[in-house]
Every structure is written in structure tokens, then in C-alpha cells.
C-alpha atoms as a PDB file:
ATOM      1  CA  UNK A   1      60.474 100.228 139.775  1.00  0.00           C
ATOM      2  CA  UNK A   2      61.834 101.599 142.839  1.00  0.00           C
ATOM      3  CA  UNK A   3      60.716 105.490 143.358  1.00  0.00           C
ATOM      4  CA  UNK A   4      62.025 108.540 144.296  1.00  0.00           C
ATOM      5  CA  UNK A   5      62.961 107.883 148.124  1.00  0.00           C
ATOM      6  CA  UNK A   6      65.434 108.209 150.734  1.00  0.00           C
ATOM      7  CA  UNK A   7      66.885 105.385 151.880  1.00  0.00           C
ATOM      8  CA  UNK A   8      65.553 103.788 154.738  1.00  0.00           C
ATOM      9  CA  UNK A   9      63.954 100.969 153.106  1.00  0.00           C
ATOM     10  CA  UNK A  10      67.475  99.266 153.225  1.00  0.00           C
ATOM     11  CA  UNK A  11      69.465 101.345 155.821  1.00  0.00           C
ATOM     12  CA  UNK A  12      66.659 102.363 158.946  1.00  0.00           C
ATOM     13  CA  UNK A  13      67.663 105.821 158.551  1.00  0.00           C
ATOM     14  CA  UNK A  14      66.611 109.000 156.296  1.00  0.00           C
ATOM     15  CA  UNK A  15      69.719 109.516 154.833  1.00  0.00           C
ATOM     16  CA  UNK A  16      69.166 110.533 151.318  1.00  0.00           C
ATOM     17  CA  UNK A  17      70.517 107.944 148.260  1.00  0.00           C
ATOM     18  CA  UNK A  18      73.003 109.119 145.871  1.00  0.00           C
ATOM     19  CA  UNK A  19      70.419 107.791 143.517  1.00  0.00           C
ATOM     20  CA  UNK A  20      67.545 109.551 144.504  1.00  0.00           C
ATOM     21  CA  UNK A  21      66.000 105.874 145.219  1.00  0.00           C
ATOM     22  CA  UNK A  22      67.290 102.641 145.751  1.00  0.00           C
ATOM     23  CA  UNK A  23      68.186 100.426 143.102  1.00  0.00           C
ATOM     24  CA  UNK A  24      65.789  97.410 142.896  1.00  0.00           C
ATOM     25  CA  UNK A  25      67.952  94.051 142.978  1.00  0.00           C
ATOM     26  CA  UNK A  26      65.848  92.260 140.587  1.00  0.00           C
ATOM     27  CA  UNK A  27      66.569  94.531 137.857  1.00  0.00           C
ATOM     28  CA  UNK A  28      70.645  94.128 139.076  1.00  0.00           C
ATOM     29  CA  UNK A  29      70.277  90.107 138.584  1.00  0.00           C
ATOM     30  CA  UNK A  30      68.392  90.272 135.369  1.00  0.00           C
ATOM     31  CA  UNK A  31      71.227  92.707 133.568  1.00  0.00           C
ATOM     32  CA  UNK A  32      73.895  90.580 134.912  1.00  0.00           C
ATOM     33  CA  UNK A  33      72.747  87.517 133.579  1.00  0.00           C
ATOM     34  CA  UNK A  34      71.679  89.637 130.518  1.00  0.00           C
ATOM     35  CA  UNK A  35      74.912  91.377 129.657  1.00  0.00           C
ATOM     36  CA  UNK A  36      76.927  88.007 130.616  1.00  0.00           C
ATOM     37  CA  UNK A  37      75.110  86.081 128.582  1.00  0.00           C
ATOM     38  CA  UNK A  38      75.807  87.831 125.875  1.00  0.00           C
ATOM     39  CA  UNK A  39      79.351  88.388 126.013  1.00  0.00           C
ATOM     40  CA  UNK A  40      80.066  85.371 127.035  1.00  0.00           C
ATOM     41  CA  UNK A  41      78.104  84.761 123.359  1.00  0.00           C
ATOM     42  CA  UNK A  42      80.616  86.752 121.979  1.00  0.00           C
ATOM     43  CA  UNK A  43      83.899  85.691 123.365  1.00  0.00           C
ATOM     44  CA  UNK A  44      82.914  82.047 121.981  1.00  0.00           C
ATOM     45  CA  UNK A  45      81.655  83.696 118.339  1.00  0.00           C
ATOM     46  CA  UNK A  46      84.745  85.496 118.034  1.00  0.00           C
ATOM     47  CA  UNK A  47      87.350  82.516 119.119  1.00  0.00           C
ATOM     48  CA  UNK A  48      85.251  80.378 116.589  1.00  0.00           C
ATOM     49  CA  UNK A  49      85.998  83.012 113.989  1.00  0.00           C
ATOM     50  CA  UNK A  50      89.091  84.584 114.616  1.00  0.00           C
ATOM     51  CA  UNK A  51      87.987  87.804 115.242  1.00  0.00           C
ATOM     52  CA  UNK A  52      89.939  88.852 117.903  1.00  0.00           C
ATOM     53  CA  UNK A  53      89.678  93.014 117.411  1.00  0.00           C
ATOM     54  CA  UNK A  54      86.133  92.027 119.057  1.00  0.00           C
ATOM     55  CA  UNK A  55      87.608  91.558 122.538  1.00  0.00           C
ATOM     56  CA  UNK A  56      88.654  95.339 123.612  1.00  0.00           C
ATOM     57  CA  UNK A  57      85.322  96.342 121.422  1.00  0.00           C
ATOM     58  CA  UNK A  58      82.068  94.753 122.421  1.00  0.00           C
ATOM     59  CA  UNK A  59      84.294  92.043 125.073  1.00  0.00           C
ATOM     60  CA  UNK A  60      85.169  95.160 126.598  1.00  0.00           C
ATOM     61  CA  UNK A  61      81.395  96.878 126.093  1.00  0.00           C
ATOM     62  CA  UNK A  62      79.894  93.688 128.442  1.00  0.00           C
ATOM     63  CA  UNK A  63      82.971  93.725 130.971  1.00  0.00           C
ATOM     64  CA  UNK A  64      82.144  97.484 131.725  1.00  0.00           C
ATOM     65  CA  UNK A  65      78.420  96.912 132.361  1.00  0.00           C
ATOM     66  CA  UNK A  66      79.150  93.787 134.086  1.00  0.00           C
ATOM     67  CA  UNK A  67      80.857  95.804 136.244  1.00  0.00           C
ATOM     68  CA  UNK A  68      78.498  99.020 136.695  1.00  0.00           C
ATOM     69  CA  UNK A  69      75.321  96.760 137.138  1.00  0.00           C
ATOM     70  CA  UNK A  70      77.000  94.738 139.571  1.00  0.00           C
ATOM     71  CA  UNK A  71      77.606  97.753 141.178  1.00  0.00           C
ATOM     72  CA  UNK A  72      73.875  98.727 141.088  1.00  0.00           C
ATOM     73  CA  UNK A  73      73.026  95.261 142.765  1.00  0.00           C
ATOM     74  CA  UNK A  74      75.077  95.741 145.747  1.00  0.00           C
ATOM     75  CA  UNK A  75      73.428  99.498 146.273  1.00  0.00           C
ATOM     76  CA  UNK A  76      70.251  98.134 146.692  1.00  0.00           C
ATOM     77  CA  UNK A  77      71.303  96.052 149.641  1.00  0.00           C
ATOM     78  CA  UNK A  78      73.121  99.518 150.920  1.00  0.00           C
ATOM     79  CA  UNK A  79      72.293 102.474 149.194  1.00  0.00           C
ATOM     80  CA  UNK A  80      74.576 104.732 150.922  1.00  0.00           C
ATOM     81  CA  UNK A  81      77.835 103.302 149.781  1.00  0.00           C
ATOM     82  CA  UNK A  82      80.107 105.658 147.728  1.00  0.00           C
ATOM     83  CA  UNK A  83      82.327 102.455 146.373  1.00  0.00           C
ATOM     84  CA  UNK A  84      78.771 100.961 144.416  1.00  0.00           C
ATOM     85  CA  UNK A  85      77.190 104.123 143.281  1.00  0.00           C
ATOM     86  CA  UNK A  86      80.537 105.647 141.605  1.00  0.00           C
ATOM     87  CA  UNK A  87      81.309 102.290 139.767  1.00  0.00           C
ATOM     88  CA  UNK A  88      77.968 102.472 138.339  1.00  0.00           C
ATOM     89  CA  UNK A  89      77.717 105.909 137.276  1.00  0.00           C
ATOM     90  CA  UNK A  90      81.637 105.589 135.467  1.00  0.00           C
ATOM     91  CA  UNK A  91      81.083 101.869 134.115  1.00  0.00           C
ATOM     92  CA  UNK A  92      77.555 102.922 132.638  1.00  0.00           C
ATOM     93  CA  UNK A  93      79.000 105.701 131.244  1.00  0.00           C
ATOM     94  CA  UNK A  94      81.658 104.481 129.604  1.00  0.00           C
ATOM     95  CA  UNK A  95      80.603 101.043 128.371  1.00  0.00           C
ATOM     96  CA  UNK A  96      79.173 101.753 125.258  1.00  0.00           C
ATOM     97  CA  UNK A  97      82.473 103.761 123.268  1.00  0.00           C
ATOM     98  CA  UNK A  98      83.996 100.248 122.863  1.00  0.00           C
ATOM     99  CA  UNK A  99      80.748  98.740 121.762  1.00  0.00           C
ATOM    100  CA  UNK A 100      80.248 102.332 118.812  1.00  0.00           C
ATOM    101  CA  UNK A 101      84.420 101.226 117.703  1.00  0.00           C
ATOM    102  CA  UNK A 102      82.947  97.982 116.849  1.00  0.00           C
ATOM    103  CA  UNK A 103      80.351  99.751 114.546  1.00  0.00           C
ATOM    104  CA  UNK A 104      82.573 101.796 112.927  1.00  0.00           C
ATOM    105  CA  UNK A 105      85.193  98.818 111.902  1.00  0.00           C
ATOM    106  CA  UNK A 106      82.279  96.443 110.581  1.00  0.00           C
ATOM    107  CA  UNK A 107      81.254  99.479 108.359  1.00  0.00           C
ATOM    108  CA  UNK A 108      84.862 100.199 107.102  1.00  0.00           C
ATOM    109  CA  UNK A 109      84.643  96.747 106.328  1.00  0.00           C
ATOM    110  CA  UNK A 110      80.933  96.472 104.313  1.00  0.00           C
ATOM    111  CA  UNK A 111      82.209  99.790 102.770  1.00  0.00           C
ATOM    112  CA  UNK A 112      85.612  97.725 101.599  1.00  0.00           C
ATOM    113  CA  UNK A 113      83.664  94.931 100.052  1.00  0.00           C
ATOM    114  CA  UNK A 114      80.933  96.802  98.009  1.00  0.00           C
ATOM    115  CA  UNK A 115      83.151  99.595  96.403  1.00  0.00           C
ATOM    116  CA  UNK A 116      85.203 102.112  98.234  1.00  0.00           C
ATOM    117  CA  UNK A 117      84.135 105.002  95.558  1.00  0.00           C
ATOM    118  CA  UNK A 118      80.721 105.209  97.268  1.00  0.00           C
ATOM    119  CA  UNK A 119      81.918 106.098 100.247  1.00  0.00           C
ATOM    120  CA  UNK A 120      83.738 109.786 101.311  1.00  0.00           C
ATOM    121  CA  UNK A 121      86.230 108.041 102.766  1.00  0.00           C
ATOM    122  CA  UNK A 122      87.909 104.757 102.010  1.00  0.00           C
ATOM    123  CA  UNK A 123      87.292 101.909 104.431  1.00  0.00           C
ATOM    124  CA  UNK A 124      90.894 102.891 105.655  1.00  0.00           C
ATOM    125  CA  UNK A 125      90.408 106.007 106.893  1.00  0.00           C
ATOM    126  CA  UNK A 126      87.249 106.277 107.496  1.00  0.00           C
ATOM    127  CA  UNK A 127      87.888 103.350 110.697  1.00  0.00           C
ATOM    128  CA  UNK A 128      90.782 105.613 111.559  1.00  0.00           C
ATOM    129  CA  UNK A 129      89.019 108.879 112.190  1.00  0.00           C
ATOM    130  CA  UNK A 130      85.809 107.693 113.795  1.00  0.00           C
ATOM    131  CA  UNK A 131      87.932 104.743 115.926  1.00  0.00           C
ATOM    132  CA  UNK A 132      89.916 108.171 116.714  1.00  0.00           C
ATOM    133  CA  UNK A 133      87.074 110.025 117.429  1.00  0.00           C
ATOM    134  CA  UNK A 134      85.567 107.277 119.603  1.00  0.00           C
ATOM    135  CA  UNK A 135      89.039 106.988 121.549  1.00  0.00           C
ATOM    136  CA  UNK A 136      89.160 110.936 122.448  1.00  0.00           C
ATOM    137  CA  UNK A 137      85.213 110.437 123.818  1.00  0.00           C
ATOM    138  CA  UNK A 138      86.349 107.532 126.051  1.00  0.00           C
ATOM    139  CA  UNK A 139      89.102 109.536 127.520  1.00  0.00           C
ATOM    140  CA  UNK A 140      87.329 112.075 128.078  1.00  0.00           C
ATOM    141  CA  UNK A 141      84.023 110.056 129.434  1.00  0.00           C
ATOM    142  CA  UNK A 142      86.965 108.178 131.738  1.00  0.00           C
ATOM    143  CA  UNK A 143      88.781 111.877 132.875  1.00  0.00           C
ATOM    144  CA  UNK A 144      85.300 112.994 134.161  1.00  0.00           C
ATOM    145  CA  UNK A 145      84.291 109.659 135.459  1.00  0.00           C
ATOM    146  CA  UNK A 146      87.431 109.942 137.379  1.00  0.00           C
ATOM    147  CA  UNK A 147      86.641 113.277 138.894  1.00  0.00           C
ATOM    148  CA  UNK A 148      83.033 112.683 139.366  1.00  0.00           C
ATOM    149  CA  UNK A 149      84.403 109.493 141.297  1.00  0.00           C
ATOM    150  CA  UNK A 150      87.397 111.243 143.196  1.00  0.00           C
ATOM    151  CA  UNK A 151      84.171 113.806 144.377  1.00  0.00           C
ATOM    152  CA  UNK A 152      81.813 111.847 145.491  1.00  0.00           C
ATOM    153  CA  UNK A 153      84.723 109.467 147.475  1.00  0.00           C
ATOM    154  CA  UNK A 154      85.015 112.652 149.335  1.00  0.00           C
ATOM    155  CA  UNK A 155      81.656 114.043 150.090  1.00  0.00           C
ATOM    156  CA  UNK A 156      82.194 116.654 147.528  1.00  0.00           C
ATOM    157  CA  UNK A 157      79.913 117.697 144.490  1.00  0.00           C
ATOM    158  CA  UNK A 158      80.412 115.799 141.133  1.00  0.00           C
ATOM    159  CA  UNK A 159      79.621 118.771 138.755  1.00  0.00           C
ATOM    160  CA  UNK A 160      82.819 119.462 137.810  1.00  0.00           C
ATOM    161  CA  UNK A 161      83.739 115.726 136.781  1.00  0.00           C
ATOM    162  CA  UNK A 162      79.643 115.395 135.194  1.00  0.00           C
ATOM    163  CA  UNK A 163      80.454 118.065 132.871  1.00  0.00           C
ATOM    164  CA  UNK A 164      83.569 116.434 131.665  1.00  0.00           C
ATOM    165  CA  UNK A 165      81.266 113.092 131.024  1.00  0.00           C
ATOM    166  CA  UNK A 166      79.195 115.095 129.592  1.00  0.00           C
ATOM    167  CA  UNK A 167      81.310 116.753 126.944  1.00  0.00           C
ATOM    168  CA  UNK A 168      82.727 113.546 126.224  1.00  0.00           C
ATOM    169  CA  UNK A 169      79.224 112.057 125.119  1.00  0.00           C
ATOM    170  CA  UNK A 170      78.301 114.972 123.024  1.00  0.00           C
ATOM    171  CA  UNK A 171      81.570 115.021 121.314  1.00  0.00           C
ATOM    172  CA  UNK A 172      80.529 111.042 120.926  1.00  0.00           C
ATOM    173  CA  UNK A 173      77.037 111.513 119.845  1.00  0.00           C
ATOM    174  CA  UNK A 174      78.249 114.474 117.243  1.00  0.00           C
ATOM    175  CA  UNK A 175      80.983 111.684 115.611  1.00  0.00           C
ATOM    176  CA  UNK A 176      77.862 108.602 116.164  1.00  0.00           C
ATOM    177  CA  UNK A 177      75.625 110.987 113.572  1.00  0.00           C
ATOM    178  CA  UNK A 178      78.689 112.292 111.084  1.00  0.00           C
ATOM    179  CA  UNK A 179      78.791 108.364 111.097  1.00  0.00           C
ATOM    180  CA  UNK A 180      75.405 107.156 110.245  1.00  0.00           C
ATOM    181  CA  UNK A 181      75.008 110.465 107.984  1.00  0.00           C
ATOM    182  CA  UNK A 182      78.097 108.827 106.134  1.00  0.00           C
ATOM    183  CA  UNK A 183      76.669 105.178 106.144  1.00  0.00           C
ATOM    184  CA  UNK A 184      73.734 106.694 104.860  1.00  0.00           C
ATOM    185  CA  UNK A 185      75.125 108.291 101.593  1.00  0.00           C
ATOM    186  CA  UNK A 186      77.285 105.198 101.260  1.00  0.00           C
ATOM    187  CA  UNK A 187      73.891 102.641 100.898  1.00  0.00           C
ATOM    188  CA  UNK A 188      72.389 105.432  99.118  1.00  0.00           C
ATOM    189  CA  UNK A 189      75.198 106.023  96.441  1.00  0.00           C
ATOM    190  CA  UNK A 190      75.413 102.304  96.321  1.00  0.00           C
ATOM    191  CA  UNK A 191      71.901 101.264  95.339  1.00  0.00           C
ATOM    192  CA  UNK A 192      71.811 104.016  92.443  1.00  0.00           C
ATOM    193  CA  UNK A 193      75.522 103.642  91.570  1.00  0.00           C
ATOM    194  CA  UNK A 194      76.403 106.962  92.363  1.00  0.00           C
ATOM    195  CA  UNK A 195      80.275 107.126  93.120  1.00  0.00           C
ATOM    196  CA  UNK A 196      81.869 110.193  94.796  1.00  0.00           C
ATOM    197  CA  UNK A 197      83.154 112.536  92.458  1.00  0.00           C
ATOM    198  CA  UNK A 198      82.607 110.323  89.723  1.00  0.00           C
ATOM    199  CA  UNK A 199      85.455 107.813  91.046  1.00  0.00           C
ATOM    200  CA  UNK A 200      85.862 105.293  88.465  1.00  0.00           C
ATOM    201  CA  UNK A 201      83.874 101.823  90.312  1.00  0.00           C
ATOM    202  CA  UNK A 202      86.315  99.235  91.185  1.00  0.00           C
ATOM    203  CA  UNK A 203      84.588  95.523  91.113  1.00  0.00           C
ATOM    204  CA  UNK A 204      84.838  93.589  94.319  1.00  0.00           C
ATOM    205  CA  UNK A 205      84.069  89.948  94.505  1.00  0.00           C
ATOM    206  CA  UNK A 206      81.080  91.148  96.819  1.00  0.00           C
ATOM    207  CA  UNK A 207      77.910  91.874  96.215  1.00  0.00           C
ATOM    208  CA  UNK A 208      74.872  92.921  98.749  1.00  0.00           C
ATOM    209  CA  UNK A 209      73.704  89.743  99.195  1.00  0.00           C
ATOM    210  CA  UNK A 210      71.639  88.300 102.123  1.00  0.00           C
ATOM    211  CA  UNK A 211      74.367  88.096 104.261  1.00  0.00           C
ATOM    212  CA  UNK A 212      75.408  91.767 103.742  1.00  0.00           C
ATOM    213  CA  UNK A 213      71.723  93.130 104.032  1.00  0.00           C
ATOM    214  CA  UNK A 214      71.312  91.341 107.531  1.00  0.00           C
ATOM    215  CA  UNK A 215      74.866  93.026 108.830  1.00  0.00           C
ATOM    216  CA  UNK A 216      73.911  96.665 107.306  1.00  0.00           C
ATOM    217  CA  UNK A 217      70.535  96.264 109.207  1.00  0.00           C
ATOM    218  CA  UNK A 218      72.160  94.752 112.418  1.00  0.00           C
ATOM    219  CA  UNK A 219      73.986  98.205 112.058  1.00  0.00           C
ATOM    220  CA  UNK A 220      71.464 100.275 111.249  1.00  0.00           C
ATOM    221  CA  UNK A 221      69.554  98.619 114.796  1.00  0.00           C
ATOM    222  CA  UNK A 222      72.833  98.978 116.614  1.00  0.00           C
ATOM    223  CA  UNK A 223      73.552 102.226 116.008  1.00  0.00           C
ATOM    224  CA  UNK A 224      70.033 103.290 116.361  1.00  0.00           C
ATOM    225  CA  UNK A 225      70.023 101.745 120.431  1.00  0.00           C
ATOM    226  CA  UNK A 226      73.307 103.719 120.946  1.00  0.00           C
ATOM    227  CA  UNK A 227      72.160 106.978 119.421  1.00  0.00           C
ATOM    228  CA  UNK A 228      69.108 107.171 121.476  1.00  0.00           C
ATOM    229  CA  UNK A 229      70.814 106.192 124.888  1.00  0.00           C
ATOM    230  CA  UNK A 230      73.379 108.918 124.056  1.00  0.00           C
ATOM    231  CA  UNK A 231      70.655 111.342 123.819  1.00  0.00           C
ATOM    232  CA  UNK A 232      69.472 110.333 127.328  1.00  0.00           C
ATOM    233  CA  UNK A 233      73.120 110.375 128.997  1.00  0.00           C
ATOM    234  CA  UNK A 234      73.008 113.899 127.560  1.00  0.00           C
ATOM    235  CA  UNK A 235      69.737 114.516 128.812  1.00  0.00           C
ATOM    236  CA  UNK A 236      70.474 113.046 132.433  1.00  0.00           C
ATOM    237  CA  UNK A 237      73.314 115.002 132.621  1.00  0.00           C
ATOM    238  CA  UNK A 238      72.360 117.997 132.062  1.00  0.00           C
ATOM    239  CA  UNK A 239      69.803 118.313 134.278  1.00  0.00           C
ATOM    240  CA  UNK A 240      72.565 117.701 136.900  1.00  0.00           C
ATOM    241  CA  UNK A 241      72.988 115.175 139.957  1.00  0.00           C
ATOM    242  CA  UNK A 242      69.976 116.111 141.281  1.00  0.00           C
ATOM    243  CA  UNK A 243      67.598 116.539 138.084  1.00  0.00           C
ATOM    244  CA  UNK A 244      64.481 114.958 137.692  1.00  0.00           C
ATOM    245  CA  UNK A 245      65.988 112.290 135.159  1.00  0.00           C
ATOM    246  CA  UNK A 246      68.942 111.432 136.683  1.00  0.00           C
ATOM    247  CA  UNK A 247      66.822 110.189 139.941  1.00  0.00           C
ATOM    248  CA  UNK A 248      64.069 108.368 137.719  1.00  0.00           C
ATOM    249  CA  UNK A 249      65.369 104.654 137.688  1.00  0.00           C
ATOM    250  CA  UNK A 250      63.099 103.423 134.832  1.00  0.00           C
ATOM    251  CA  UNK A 251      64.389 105.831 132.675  1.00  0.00           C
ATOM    252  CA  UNK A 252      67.747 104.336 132.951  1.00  0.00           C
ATOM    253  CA  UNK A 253      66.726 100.555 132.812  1.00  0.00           C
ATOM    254  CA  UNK A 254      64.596 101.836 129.364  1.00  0.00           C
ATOM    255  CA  UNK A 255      67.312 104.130 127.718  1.00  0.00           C
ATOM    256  CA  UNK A 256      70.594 102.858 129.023  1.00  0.00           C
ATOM    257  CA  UNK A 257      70.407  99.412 130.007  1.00  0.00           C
ATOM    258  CA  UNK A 258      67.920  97.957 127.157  1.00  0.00           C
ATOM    259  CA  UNK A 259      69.521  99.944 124.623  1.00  0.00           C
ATOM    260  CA  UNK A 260      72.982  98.404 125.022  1.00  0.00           C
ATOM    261  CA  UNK A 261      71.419  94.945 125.677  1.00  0.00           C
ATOM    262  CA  UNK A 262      69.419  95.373 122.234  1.00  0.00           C
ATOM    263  CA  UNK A 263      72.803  96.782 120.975  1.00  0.00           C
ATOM    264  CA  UNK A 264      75.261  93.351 122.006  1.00  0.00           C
ATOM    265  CA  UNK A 265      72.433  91.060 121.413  1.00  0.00           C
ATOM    266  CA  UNK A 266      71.148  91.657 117.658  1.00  0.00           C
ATOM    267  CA  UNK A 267      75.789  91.259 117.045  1.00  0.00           C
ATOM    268  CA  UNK A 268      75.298  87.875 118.499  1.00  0.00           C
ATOM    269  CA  UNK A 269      72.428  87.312 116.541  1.00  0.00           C
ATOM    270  CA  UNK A 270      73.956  89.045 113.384  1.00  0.00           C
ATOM    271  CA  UNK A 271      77.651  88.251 114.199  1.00  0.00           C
ATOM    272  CA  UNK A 272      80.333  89.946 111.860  1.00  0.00           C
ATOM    273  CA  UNK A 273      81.874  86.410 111.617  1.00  0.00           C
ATOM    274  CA  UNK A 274      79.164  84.432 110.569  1.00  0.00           C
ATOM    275  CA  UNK A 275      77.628  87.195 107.765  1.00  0.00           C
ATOM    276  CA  UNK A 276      80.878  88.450 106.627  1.00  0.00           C
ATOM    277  CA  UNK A 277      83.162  85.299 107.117  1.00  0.00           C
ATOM    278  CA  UNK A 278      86.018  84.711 108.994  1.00  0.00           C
ATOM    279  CA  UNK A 279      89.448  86.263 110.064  1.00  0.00           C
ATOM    280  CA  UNK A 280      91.146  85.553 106.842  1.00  0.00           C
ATOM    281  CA  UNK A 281      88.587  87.619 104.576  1.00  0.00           C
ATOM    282  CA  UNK A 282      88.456  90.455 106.931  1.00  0.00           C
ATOM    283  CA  UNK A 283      92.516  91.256 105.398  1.00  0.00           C
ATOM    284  CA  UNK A 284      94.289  90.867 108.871  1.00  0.00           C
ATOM    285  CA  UNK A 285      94.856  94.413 109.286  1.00  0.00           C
ATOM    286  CA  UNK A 286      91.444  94.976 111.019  1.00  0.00           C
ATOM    287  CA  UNK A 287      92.202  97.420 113.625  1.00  0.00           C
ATOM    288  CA  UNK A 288      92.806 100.027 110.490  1.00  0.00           C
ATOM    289  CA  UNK A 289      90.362  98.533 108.569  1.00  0.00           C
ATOM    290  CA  UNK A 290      92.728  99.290 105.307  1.00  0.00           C
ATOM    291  CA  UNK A 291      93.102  97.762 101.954  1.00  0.00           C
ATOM    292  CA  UNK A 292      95.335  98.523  99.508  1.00  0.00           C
ATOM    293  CA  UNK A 293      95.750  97.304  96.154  1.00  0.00           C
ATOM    294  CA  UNK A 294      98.165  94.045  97.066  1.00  0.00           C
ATOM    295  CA  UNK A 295      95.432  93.140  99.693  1.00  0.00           C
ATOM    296  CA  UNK A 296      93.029  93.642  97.147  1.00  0.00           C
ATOM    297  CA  UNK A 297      94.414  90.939  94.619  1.00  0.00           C
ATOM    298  CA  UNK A 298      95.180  88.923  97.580  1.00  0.00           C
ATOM    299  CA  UNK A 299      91.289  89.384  98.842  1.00  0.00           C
ATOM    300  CA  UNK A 300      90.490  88.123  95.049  1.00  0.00           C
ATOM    301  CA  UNK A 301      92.576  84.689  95.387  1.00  0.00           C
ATOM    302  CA  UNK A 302      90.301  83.889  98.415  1.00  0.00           C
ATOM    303  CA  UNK A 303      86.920  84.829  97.258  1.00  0.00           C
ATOM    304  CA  UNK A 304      86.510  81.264  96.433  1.00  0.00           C
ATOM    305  CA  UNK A 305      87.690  79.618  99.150  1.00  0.00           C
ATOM    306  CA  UNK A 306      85.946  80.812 102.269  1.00  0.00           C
ATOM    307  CA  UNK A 307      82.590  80.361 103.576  1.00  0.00           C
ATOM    308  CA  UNK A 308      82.193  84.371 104.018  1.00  0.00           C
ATOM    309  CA  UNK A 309      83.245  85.314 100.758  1.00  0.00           C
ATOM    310  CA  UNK A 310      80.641  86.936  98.033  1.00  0.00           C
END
């Protein structure tokens, strides 16, 4: 790992990086071919099953680190560049909201198939408010990313854009545990068949099979890797531009960069399309994650004749 230096292992001068080291290029080739790998995993899982809400969600999660880490790799040849260094920092930043939407519309969906009355809120709403939620952190992530950018493009101090970004990812890490406290009482009420309010169960042709165990767990993992790298982004950012964490580069490769690999990878691995079936069971209106009772007849008509059904 590169240290804390100036940068005139790569520039001859003492001019100091924005980094607080210089970015070693190794680590820039091995994300790249790690993060393209795996989306271009997921752009051929999805086309294969249909699911095409998984482009501007987890597509979207790679493109944006693609981006930032390519940005990373062409610091450490020159370190001093404004153009690399701010479309790290905003890429980095913002990559993983897309990939935490994804989360939140596979577990609308489990919560659809095994009974809605375990859950607080139906499968329906409860994609609306956390894809909601997850859309207000993004623009707000993006708004101070854009400042933070506009700042350091003009030799001025980021703060005022870095608090923005920061806002933004505790208002994302505060919806990211409502979520998994949620998903929580969900399994929970589940397993001891304890619906909300005494809601009156409504049978599903699902069940929590194999398949469904392996996508709550690929969840569970998921939302784990995010959790802790939002911690760290709120960590590194509060401790400012110049903090100790912020200009520790193995801290980012360890709770940014592996944590969103670990997150896309165990989705190819565990892919909503293979464990839960294809576009047809998932009701068409994914992007609300909604059923109502028409879709749930309709649901019952096909629970024989897909692959993905229970």
C-alpha cells in the first residue's frame, strides 16, 4: 500500500497529493477488472432473465466504480491532477445508492411471496419509501459531490460540498438500518407465524425453500458489506479532507472497495433471477414492487409454470 507521502514519486516535485499519497496502480487494475467483471456478469444474468430494473440498480452500481477507480489509476501516474482525484472521490461516493435500491426491491419481493402480513409494510410500499429514501441520499451524495468537485476544480476547500456527502450518507445509513431492522422482524415474524396486528395470513404459492434461504442470506451479506462501508464514508468524512482516514489508502481498498466488490459479487453468485425466477413471476410492475389482489390470482395461474415459482 502506498503511504502517506507527497508526491514526488510520480511528479519530481514536493507538491502535496490531494490524496495524502499516491494511489498504487496495481490496486487501480485489479478493481477494474474486478468491478467489470462483475457487471458485465450482471448485464448477461439480467438479459437472460428479463430483469431489466437491474440495469440503473447494480448496472449502474459497477458503471460508477468503473468510473471512480479508473480515475484512481490515472492519479497514480499523476497525482496532482484535479480531473482524476474529483471523479474518484464523487463516483466512490455515490456508487453504492443504486446497488442498496436493488436490496430494497428483492426484499419487497421475498416479503410478497412469503406473506405480506409479516411485514409492517406491504411489499408495495415498503419498495416505495426506502427506493424514495435511497433516491433523496443520491441527490444529495451527487449535490455535494458536485460542490466538493466545483471546489477542488478551483483550488478552493471542499468542506462545504464534504458535508453535503456527508449528510447524504447518514441520511442513507439511517434508512439502510430502518431497513434491515424491518427485514429482521419480517424473518422473525415469519418463522414463528407472528403476523402484524394479527393480520389474517394470506397463502402464497411460496414457501422458504432453498432457493429463498440462499437470496435472504445473499441479502443479509449484501447489506451487511454496504452497512459497514457506510460507516467508514461517515467516518472518513468526518474527520475532514485532511483526517487521518481519509489519507490512509488501505482503509479505503478494505472498507470501500472490497465491500462493494463482496456486495455485486455474492448477486452474481445468488442472482435474483436464478433463485426467484424470471421476469414473468416477479409481476411486471417491479420498479413499485406492488401486488394487488388481480396480480395475486394472476401470480397463482403461473406458480406452475415457471422454473422460479414455489
Amino acid at each position: 500500500m502506498a503511504s502517506e507521502v507527497d508526491a514526488t514519486k510520480n511528479t519530481g516535485h514536493s507538491l502535496k497529493s490531494p490524496y495524502g499519497y499516491t494511489p498504487d496502480a496495481w490496486l487501480g487494475y485489479l478493481f477494474l477488472v474486478l468491478f467489470g467483471l462483475s457487471t458485465a456478469a450482471h448485464l448477461f444474468q439480467l438479459t437472460r432473465y428479463r430483469l431489466w430494473w437491474l440495469i440503473p440498480t447494480i448496472c449502474f452500481c459497477g458503471i460508477l466504480e468503473l468510473v471512480g477507480w479508473a480515475g484512481r489509476l490515472w492519479s497514480s501516474y499523476n497525482v496532482l491532477l484535479n480531473t482524476p482525484y474529483t471523479m474518484q472521490i464523487v463516483c466512490t461516493i455515490l456508487a453504492p445508492t443504486p446497488l442498496v435500491a436493488a436490496s430494497f426491491v428483492m426484499l419487497g419481493q421475498c416479503i410478497r411471496r412469503l406473506g405480506q402480513q409479516y411485514s409492517r409494510l406491504s411489499a408495495k410500499w415498503y419498495t416505495i419509501v426506502f427506493c424514495s429514501c435511497d433516491v433523496i441520499a443520491l441527490i444529495i451524495q451527487a449535490l455535494g459531490g458536485g460542490a466538493a468537485s466545483a471546489a477542488v476544480n478551483s483550488g478552493k476547500s471542499p468542506t462545504a460540498g464534504s458535508d453535503i456527502m456527508l449528510a447524504g450518507i447518514i441520511f442513507q445509513m439511517a434508512a439502510i438500518t430502518f431497513y434491515m431492522l424491518l427485514a429482521s422482524e419480517f424473518v422473525l415474524r415469519y418463522l414463528y407465524d407472528r403476523p402484524v396486528n394479527s393480520r389474517a395470513s394470506e397463502p402464497t404459492p411460496y414457501a422458504l425453500d432453498k432457493s429463498m434461504k440462499q437470496m435472504l442470506a445473499a441479502l443479509v451479506f449484501s447489506s451487511l458489506c454496504i452497512y459497514l462501508r457506510s460507516w467508514y464514508r461517515t467516518i472518513e468524512l468526518a474527520g475532514g479532507w485532511n483526517g487521518y482516514v481519509i489519507h490512509t489508502q488501505r482503509y479505503f481498498v478494505v472498507m470501500d472497495a472490497m465491500m462493494i466488490t463482496f456486495a455485486m459479487v455474492v448477486m452474481n453468485v445468488f442472482h435474483p433471477g436464478r433463485l426467484l425466477g424470471a421476469a414473468p413471476t416477479w409481476n411486471g410492475d417491479i420498479s413499485l414492487g406492488g401486488i394487488d389482489k388481480s396480480d395475486q390470482a394472476v401470480e397463482k395461474g403461473w406458480s406452475g409454470a415457471d422454473g422460479g415459482s414455489r
